[in-house]
C-alpha atoms as a PDB file:
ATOM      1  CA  UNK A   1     116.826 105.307 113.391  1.00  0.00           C
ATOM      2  CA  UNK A   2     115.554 103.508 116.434  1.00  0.00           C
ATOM      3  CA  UNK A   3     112.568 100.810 115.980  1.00  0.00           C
ATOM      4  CA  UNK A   4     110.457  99.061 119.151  1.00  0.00           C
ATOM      5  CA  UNK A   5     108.178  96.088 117.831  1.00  0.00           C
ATOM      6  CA  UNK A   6     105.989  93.788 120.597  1.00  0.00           C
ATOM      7  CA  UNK A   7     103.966  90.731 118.924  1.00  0.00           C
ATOM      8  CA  UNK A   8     102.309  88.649 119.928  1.00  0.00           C
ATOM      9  CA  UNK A   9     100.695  84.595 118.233  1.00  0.00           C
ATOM     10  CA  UNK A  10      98.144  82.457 119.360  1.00  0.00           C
ATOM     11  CA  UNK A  11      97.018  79.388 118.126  1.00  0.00           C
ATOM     12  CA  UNK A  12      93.256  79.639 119.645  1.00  0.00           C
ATOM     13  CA  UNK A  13      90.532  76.976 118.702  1.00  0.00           C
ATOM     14  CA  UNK A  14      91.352  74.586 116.118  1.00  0.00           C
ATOM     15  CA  UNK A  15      92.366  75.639 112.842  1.00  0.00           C
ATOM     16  CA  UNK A  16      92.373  79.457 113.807  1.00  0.00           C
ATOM     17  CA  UNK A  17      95.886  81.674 114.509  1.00  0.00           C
ATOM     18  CA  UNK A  18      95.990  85.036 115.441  1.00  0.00           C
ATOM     19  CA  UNK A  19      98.563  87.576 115.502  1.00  0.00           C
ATOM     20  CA  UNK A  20      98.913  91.381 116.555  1.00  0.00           C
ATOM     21  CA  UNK A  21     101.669  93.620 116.182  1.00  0.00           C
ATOM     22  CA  UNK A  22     102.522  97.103 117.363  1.00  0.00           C
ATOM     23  CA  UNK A  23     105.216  99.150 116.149  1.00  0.00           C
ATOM     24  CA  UNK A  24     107.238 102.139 116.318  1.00  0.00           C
ATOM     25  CA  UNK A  25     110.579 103.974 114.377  1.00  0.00           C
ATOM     26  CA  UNK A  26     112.056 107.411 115.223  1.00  0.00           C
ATOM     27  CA  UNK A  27     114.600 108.978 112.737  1.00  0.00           C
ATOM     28  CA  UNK A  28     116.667 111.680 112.460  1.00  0.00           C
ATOM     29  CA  UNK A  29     117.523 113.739 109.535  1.00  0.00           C
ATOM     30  CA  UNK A  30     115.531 111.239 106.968  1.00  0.00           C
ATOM     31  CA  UNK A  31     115.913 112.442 103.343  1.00  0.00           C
ATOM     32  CA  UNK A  32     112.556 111.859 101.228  1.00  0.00           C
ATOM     33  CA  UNK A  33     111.525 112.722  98.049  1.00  0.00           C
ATOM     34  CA  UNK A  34     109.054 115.653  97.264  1.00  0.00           C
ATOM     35  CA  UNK A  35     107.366 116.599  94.348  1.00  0.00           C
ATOM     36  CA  UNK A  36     108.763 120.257  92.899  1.00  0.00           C
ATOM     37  CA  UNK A  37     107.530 121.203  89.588  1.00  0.00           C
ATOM     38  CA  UNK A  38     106.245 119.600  86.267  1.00  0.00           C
ATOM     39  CA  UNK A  39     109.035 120.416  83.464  1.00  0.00           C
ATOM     40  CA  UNK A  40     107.806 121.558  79.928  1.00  0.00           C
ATOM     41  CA  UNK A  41     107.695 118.142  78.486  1.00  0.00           C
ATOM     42  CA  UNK A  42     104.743 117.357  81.202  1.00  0.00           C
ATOM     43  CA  UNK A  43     106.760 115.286  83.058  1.00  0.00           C
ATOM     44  CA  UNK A  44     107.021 115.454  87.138  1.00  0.00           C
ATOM     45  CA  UNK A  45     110.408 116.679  88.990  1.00  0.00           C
ATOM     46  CA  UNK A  46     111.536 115.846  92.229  1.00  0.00           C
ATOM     47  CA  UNK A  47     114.204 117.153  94.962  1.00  0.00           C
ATOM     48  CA  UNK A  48     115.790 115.604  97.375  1.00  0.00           C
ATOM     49  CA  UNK A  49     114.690 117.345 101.319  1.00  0.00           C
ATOM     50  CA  UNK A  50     115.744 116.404 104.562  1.00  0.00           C
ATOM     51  CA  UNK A  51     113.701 115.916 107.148  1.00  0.00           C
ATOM     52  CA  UNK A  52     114.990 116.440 111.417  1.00  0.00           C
ATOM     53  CA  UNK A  53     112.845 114.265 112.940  1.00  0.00           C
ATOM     54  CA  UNK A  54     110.144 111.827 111.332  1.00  0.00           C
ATOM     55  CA  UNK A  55     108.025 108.528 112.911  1.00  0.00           C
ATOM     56  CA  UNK A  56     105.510 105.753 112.109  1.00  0.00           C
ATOM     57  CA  UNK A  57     104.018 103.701 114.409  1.00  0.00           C
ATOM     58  CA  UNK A  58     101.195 101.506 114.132  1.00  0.00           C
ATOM     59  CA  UNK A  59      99.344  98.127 114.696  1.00  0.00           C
ATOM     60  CA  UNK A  60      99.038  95.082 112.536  1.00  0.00           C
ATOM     61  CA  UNK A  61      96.610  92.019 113.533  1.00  0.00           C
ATOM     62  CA  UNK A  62      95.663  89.034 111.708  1.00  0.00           C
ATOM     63  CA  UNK A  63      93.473  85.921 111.569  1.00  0.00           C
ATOM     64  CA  UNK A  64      94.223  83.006 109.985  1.00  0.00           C
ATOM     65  CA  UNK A  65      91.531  80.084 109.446  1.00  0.00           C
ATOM     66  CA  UNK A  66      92.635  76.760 107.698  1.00  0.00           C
ATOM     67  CA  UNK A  67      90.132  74.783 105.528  1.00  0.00           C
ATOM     68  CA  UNK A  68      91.723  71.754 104.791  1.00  0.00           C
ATOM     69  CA  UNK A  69      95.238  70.644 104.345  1.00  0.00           C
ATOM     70  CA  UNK A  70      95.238  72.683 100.996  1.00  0.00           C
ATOM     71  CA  UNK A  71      93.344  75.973 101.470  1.00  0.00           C
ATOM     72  CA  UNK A  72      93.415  78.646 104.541  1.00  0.00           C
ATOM     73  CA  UNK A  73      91.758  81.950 104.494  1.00  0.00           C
ATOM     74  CA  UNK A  74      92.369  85.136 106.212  1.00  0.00           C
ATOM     75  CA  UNK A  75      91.702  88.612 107.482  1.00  0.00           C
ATOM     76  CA  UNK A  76      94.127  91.079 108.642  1.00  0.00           C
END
């Protein structure tokens, strides 16, 4: 697997952080789990498959405001 990440934090006005985050991962021949069948008994059966070539990428930000010295809130 290969994996690039860039992020970035800012401490902006007082009290408030911020933080974004962009990803990406290539693999090769990942083996996952798929759903097959359901057996008699109701219950669900899996198999093993392999996959060539899968990816995720994606982007993460986040806001953090602090209250007072005990609380903080925050979106992301």
């Amino acid at each position: 697997s290969r994996s690039y990440n860039l992020g970035m934090e800012w401490e902006g006005i007082t009290n408030t952080w911020f933080s974004v985050n962009v990803f990406y991962n290539a693999i090769d021949n990942l083996i996952a789990f798929r759903r097959s069948s359901m057996d008699s008994a109701g219950l669900l059966v899996y198999k093993t498959e392999n996959f060539e070539k899968a990816y995720t990428a994606g982007i993460e930000s986040s806001v953090l405001t602090k209250i007072n010295s005990y609380f903080s809130t925050g979106l992301g």
